[in-house]
Protein backbone atom coordinates (compact mmCIF):
# COMPACT_ATOMS: atom_id res chain seq x y z
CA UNK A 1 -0.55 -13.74 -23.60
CA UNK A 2 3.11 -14.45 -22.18
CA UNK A 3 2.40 -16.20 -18.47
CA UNK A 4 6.37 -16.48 -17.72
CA UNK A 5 6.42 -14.85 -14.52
CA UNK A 6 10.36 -13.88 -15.36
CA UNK A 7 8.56 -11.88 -17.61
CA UNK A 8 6.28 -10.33 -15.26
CA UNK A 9 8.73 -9.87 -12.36
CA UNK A 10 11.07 -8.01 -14.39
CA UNK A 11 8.91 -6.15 -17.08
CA UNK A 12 10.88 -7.67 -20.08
CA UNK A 13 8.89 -5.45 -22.86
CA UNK A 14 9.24 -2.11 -21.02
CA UNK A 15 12.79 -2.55 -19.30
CA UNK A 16 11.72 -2.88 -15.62
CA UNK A 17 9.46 -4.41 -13.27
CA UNK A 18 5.56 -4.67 -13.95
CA UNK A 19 5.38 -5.47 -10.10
CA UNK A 20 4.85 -2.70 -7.94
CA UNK A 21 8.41 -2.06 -5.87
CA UNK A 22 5.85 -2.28 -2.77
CA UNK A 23 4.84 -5.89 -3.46
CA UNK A 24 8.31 -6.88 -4.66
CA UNK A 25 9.91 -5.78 -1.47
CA UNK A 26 6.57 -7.55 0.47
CA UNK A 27 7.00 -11.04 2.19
CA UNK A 28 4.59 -13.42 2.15
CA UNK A 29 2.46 -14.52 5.53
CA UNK A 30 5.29 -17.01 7.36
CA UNK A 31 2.55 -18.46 9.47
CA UNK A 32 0.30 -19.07 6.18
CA UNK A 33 3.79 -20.16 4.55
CA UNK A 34 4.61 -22.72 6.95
CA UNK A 35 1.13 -24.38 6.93
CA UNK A 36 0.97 -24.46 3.31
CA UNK A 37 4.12 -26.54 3.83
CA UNK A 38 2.45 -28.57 6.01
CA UNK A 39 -0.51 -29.20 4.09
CA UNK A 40 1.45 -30.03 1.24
CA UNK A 41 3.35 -32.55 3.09
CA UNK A 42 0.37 -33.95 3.91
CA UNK A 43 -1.02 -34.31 0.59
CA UNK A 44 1.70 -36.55 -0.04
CA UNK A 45 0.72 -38.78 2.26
CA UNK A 46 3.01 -38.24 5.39
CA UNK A 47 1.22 -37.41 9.26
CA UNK A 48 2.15 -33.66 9.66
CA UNK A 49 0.82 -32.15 12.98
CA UNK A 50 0.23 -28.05 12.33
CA UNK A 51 0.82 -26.35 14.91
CA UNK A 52 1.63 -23.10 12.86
CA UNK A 53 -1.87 -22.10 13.16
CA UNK A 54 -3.19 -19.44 15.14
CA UNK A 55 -7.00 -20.36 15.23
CA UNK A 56 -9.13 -22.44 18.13
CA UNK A 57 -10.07 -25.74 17.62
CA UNK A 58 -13.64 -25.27 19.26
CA UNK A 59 -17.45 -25.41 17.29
CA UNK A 60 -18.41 -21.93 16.77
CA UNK A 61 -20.89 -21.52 19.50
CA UNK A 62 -24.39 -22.93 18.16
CA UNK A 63 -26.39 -19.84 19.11
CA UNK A 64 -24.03 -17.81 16.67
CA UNK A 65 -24.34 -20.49 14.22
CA UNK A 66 -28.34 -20.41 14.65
CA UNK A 67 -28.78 -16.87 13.87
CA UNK A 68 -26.18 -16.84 10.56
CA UNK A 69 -28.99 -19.83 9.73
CA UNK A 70 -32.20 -17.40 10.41
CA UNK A 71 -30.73 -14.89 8.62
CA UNK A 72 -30.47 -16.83 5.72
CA UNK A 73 -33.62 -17.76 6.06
CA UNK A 74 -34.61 -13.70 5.95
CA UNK A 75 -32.57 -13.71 2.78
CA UNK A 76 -30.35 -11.39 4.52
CA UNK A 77 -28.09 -11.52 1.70
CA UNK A 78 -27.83 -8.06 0.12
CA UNK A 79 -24.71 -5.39 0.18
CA UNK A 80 -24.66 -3.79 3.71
CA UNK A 81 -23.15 -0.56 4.36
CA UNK A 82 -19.30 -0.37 3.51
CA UNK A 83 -18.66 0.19 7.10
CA UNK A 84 -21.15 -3.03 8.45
CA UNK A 85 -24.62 -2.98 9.06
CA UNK A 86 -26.24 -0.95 11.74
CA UNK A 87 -27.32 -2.96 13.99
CA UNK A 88 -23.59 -4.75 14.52
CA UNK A 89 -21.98 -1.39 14.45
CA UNK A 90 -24.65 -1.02 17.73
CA UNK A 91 -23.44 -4.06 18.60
CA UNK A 92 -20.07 -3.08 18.60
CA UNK A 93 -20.33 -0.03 20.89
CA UNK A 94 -22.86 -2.23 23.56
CA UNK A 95 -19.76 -4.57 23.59
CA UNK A 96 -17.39 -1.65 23.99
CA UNK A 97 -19.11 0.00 26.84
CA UNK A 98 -19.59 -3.11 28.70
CA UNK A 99 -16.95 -4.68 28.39
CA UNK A 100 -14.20 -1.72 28.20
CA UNK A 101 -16.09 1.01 29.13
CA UNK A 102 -15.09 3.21 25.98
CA UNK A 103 -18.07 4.88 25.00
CA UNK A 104 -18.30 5.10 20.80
CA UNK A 105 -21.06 5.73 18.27
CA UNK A 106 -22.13 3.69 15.27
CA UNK A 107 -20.11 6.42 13.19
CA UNK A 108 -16.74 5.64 15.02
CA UNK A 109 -17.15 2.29 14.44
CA UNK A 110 -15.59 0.22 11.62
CA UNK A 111 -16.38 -3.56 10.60
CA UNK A 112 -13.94 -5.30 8.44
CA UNK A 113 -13.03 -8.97 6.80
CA UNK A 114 -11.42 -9.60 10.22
CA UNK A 115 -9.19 -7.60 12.34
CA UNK A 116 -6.41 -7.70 9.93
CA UNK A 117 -8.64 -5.71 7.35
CA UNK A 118 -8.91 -2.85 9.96
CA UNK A 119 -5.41 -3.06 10.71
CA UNK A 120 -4.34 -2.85 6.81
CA UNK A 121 -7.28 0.42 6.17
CA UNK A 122 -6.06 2.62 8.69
CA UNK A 123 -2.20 2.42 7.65
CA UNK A 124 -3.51 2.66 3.96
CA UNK A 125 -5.55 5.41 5.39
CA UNK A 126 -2.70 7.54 7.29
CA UNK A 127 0.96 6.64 5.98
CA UNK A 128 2.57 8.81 3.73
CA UNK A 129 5.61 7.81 2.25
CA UNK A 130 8.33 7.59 4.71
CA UNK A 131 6.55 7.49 7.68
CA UNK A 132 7.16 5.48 10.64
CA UNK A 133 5.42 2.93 12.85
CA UNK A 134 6.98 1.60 15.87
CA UNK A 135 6.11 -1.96 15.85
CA UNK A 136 7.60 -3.75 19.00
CA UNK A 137 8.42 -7.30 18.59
CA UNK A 138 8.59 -10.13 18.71
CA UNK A 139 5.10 -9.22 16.35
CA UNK A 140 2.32 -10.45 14.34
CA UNK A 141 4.05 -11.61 11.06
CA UNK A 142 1.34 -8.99 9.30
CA UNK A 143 2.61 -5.85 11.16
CA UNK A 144 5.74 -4.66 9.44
CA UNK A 145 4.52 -6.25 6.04
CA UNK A 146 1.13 -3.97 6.22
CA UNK A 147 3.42 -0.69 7.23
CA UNK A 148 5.68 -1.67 4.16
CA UNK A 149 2.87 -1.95 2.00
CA UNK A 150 1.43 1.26 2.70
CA UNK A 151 4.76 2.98 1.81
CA UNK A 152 5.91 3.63 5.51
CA UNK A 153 9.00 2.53 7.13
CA UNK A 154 8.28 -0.28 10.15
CA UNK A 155 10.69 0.72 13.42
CA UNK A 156 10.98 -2.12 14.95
CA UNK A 157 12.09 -2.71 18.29
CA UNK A 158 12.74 -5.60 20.18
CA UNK A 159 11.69 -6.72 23.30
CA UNK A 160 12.95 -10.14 24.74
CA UNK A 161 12.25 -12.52 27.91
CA UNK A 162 14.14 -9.90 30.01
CA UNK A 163 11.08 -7.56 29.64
CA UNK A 164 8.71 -10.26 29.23
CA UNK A 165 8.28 -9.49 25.66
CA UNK A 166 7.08 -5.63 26.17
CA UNK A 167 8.12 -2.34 25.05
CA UNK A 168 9.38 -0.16 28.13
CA UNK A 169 8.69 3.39 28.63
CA UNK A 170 12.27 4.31 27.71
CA UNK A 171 12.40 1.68 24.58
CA UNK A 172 9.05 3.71 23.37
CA UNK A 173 10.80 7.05 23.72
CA UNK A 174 14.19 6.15 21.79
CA UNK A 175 11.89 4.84 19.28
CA UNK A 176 9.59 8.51 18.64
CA UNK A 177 10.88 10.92 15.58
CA UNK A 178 9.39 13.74 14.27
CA UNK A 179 8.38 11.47 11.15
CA UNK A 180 6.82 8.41 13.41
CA UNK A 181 2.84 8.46 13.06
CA UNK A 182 1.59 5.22 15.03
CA UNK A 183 2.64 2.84 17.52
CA UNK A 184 1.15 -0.58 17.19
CA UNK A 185 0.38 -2.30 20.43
CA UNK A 186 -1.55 -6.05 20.70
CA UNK A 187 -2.23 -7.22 24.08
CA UNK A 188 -2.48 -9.90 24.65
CA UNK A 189 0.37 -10.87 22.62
CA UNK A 190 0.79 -12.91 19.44
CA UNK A 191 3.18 -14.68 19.42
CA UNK A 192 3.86 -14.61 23.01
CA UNK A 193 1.06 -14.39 24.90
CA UNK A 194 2.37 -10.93 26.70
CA UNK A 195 0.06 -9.28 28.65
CA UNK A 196 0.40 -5.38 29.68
CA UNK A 197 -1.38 -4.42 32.94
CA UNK A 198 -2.95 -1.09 33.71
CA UNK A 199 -0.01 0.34 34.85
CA UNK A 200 2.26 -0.24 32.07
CA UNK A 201 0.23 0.89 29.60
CA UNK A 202 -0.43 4.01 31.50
CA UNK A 203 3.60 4.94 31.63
CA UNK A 204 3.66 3.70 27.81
CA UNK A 205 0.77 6.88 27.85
CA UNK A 206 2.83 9.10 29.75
CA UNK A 207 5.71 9.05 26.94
CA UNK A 208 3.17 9.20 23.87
CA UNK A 209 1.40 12.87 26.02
CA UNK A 210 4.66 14.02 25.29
CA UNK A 211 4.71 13.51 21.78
CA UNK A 212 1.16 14.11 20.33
CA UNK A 213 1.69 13.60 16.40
CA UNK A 214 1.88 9.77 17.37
CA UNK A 215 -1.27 7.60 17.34
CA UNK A 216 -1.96 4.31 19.21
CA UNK A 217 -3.33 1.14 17.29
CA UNK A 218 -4.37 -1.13 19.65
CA UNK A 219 -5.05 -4.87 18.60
CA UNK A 220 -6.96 -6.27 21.36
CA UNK A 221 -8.18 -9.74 19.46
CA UNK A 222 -6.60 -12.12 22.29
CA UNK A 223 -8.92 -9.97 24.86
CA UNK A 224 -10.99 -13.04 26.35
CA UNK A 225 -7.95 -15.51 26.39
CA UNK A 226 -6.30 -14.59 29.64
CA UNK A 227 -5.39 -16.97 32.45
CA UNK A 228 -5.93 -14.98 35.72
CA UNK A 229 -8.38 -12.11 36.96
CA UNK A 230 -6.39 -9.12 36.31
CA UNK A 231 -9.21 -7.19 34.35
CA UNK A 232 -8.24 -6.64 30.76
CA UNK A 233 -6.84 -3.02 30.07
CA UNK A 234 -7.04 -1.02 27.03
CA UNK A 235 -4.75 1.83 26.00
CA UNK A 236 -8.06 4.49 25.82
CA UNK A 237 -9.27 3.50 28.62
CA UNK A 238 -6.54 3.43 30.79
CA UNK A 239 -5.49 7.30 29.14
CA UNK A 240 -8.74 9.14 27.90
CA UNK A 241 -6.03 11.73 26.83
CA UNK A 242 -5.13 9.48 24.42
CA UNK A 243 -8.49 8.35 23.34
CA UNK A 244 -8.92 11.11 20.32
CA UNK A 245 -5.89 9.44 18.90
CA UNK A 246 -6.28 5.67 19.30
CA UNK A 247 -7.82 3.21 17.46
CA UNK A 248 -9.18 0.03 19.52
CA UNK A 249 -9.50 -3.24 17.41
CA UNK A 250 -11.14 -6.67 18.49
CA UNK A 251 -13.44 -8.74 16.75
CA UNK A 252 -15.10 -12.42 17.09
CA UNK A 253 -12.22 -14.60 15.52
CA UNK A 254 -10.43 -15.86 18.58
CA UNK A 255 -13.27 -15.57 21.27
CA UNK A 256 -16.02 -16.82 19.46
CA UNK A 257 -14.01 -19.60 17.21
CA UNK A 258 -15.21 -17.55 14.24
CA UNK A 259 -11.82 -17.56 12.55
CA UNK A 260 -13.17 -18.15 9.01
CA UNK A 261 -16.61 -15.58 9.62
CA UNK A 262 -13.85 -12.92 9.07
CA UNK A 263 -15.82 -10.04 10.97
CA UNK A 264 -13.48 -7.39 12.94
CA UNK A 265 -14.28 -4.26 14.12
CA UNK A 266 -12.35 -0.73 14.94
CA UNK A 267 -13.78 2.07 16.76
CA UNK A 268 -11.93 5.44 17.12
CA UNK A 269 -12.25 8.79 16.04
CA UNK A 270 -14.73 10.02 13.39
CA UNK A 271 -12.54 11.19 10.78
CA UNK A 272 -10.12 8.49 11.08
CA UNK A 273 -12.85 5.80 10.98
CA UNK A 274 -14.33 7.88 7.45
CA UNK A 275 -11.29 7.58 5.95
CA UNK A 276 -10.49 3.97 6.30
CA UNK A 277 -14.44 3.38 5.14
CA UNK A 278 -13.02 4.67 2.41
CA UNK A 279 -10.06 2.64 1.76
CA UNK A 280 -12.70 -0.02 2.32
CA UNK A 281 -15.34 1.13 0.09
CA UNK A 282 -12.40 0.94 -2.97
CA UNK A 283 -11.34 -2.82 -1.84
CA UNK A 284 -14.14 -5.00 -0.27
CA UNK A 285 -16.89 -3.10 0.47
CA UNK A 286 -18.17 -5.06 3.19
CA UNK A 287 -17.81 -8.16 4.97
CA UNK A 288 -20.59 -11.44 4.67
CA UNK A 289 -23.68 -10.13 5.33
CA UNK A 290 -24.74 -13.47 7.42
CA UNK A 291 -21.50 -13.41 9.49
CA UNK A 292 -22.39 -9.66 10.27
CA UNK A 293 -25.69 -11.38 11.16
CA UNK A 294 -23.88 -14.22 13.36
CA UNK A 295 -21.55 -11.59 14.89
CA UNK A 296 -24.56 -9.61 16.51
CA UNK A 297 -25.54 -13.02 17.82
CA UNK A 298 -21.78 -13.45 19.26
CA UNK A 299 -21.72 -9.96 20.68
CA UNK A 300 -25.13 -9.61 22.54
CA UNK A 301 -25.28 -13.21 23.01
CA UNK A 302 -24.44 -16.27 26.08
CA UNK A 303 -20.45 -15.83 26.69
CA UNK A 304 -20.88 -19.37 29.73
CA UNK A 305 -18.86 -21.38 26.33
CA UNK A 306 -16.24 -18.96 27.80
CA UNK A 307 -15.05 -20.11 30.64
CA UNK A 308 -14.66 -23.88 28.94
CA UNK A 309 -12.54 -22.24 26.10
CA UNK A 310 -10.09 -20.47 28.48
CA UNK A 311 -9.83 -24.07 30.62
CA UNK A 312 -8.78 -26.06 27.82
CA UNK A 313 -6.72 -23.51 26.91
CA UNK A 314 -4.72 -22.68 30.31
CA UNK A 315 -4.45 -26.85 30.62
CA UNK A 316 -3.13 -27.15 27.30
CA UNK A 317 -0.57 -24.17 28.02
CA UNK A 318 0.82 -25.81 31.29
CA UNK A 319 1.14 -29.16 29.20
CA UNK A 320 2.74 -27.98 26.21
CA UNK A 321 5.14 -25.12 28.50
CA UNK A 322 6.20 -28.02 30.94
CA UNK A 323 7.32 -30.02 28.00
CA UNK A 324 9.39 -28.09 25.64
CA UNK A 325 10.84 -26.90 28.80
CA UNK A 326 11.84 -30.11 29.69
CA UNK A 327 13.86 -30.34 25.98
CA UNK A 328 17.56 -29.78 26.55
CA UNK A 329 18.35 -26.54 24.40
CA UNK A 330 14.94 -24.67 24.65
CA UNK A 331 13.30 -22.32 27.26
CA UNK A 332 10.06 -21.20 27.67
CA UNK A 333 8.28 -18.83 30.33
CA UNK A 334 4.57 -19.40 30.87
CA UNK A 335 2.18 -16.76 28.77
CA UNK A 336 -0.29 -15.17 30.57
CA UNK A 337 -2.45 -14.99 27.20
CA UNK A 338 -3.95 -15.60 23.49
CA UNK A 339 -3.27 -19.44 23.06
CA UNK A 340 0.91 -19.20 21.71
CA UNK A 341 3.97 -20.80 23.33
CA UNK A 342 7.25 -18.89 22.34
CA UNK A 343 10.27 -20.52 23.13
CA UNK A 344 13.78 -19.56 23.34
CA UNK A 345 15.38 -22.11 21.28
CA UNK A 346 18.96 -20.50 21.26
CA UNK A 347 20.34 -24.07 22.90
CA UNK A 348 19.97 -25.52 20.10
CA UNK A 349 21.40 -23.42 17.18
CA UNK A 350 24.92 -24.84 16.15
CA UNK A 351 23.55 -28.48 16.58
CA UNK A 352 24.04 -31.06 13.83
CA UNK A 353 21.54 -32.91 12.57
CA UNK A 354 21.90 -36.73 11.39
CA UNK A 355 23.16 -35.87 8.13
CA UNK A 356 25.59 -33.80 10.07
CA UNK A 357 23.51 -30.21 9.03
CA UNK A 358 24.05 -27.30 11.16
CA UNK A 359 20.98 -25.74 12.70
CA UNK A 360 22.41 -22.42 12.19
CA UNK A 361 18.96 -20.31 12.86
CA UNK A 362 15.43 -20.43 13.80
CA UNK A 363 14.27 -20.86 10.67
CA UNK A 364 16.52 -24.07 10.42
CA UNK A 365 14.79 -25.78 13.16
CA UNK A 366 11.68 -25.02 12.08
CA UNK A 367 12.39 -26.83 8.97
CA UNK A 368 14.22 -29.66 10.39
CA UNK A 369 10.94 -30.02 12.86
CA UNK A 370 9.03 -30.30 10.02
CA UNK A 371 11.19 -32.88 8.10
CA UNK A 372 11.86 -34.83 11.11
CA UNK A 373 9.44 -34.40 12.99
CA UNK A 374 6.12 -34.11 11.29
CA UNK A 375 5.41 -30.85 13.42
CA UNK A 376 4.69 -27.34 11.87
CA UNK A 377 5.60 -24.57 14.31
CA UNK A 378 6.77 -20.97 12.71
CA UNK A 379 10.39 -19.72 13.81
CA UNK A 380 10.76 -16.37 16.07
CA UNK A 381 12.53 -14.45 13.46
CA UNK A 382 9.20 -14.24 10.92
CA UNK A 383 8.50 -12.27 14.13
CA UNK A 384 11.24 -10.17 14.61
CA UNK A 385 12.89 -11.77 17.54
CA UNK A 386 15.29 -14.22 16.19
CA UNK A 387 16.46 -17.26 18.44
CA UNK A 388 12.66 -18.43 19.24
CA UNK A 389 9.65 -20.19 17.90
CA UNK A 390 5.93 -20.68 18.05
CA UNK A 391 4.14 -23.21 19.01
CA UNK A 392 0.01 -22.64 18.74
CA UNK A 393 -1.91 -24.46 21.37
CA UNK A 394 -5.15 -24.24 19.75
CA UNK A 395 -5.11 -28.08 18.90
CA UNK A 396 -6.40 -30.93 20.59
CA UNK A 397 -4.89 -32.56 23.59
CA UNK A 398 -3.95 -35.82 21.68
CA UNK A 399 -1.86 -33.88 18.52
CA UNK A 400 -0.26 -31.70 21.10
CA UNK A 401 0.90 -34.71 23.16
CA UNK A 402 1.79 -36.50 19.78
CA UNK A 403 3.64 -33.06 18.75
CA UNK A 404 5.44 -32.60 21.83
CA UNK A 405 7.12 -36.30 21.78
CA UNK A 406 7.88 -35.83 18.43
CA UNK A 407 9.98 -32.70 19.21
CA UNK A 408 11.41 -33.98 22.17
CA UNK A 409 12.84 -36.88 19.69
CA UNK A 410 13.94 -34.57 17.07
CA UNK A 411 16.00 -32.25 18.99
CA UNK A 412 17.42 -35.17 21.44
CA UNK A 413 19.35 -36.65 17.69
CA UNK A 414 20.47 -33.01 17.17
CA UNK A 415 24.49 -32.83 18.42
């Protein structure tokens, strides 16, 4: 067999690609890219701090990791149904109704290998070629990779500081053609931490009313990492006349420092949610039966970790905000969620390094911070809003304060 991947890539024996145009056009995860980096720098033996990382630092709470223990105790470890077991799918709508007040059966409701599976069925479930998806940025690096992939065309729009990193009412509108089929929405934001209140969701609802062949996908993982009292609102529950054409996603990744359980869920309408069980029944069937088991435990379970969680989290925010605001060249406004600081860091493009370098982009710094520095943060434009970066909080107070120094002395040599 001939391994050469020039081979592969360009389909020597049969005169053009054996790669799929889908996958060729496709780029790879920058947040998983830049921590491989990382990781491989630290292989060779040099202190890299990775801060590239979206995932919390915490134990996964030990009543969740009791019952994934019991049930494999109960030899719980059989297929479940493609769509999750029964009992979390109940689990799921108890968390919905208290917690949102959306009011779903077991049949509406979807559990995948994390929130990103749910994400990737239902655009594999509804794009047709040529379709559009307005994807406002800056964005989850996933979002116009997953649209691509499905064969649709990602519309992206971008939203900066001056609109604290949402889509507007009149943004939203521009955006709508007659070939647009979703608008994807997360709240609170990765990577900046944007939050959208009641009220600006409802006039988002207001302009999609008007236009009723586009759906709503609304990514609502960062729910429980907010920093003041404003309840949390969701897009179907703020507009019930949008609720036969949304689809609500959480899960217990971020809340429940389950990151590697990979359990999501998706509840919306019936047909919608058969056809991505299908997509799902072709691909991976099912999640792990015992974190299904765990995630029933998370759901119905103690939340007092909580409150501890969003602490650390708020004091680590102030910390790391204060600081990189205090770095001649970058700017950064306080998030008012998830556990990401995005920086402006258009200051400091047009700098020289040492070796007298330009850092011409974002991508550039992030580089030179990782040379130099020994800190992995992922640049703004991997989310569609060049001139920024991400920094992930989720690390402990001591690498954050050794990460911060360490950028503050990179970027003070930059000229």
């Amino acid at each position: 067999m001939n391994n050469d991947i020039d081979n592969v890539g360009k389909g020597a024996d049969v005169g053009r690609p054996f790669l799929a145009d889908r996958v060729l056009g496709a780029k790879p995860s920058a947040t998983k890219e830049m921590t491989r980096m990382a990781n491989q720098l630290k292989r060779d033996g040099q202190h890299v701090i990775t801060l590239s990382q979206g995932e919390p630092d915490f134990p996964t709470p030990q009543h969740v990791r009791d019952a994934a223990k019991a049930a494999i105790d109960r030899n719980e470890s059989r297929y479940t149904d493609v769509a999750g077991t029964f009992a979390l799918r109940e689990a799921v709508v108890r968390k919905f109704e208290r917690d949102n007040q959306l009011h779903f059966t077991p049949e509406q409701i979807q559990v995948g290998c994390g929130a990103k599976q749910l994400l990737y069925n239902a655009l594999q479930a509804t794009i047709n070629p040529g379709d559009e998806v307005v994807v406002p940025t800056p964005a989850w690096v996933s979002y116009p990779e997953m649209v691509l992939l499905a064969g649709g065309k990602p519309v992206i729009v971008r939203c900066g500081a001056e609109t604290a990193f949402k889509i507007t009412p009149a943004q939203l509108e521009a955006a709508i053609t007659p070939r647009t089929k979703w608008l994807m929405l997360n709240s609170p934001s990765n990577p900046s931490g944007a939050v959208y209140s009641h009220d600006e969701l409802a006039a988002l609802a207001e302009v999609l009313v008007r236009h009723p062949h586009v759906w709503l996908m609304a990514d609502d993982i960062y729910e429980k990492i907010r920093y003041d009292d404003t309840p949390f609102a969701t897009p179907a529950a703020v507009s019930p006349e949008l609720a036969t054409r949304t689809l609500t996603i959480n899960g217990v990744s971020k809340a429940y420092a389950m990151t590697g359980w990979r359990v999501g869920f998706g509840a919306g309408p019936v047909e919608l949610i058969k056809a991505m069980n299908l997509v799902q029944s072709q691909s991976t069937s099912h999640t792990s039966s015992i974190s299904q088991a765990a995630s029933i435990a998370a759901l119905d379970g103690p939340t007092d970790f909580l409150p501890g969680f969003v602490a650390a989290f708020r004091s680590r925010r102030d910390s790391v905000v204060r600081k990189l605001n205090a770095i001649d060249g970058l700017s950064c406004d306080l998030p008012p969620g998830a556990f990401y600081a995005f920086p402006s860091c258009e200051g400091l493009l047009g700098r020289r390094d040492a070796d007298n370098t330009v850092i011409a982009t974002d991508s550039d710094l992030a580089l030179y911070l990782l040379r130099m520095a020994g800190v992995a943060i992922v640049p703004g434009s991997a989310f569609e809003l060049p001139g920024h970066f991400r920094v992930s909080y989720a690390a402990s107070d001591e690498d954050l304060e050794i990460a911060m120094t360490r950028i503050a002395q990179a970027c003070a040599t930059l000229r």
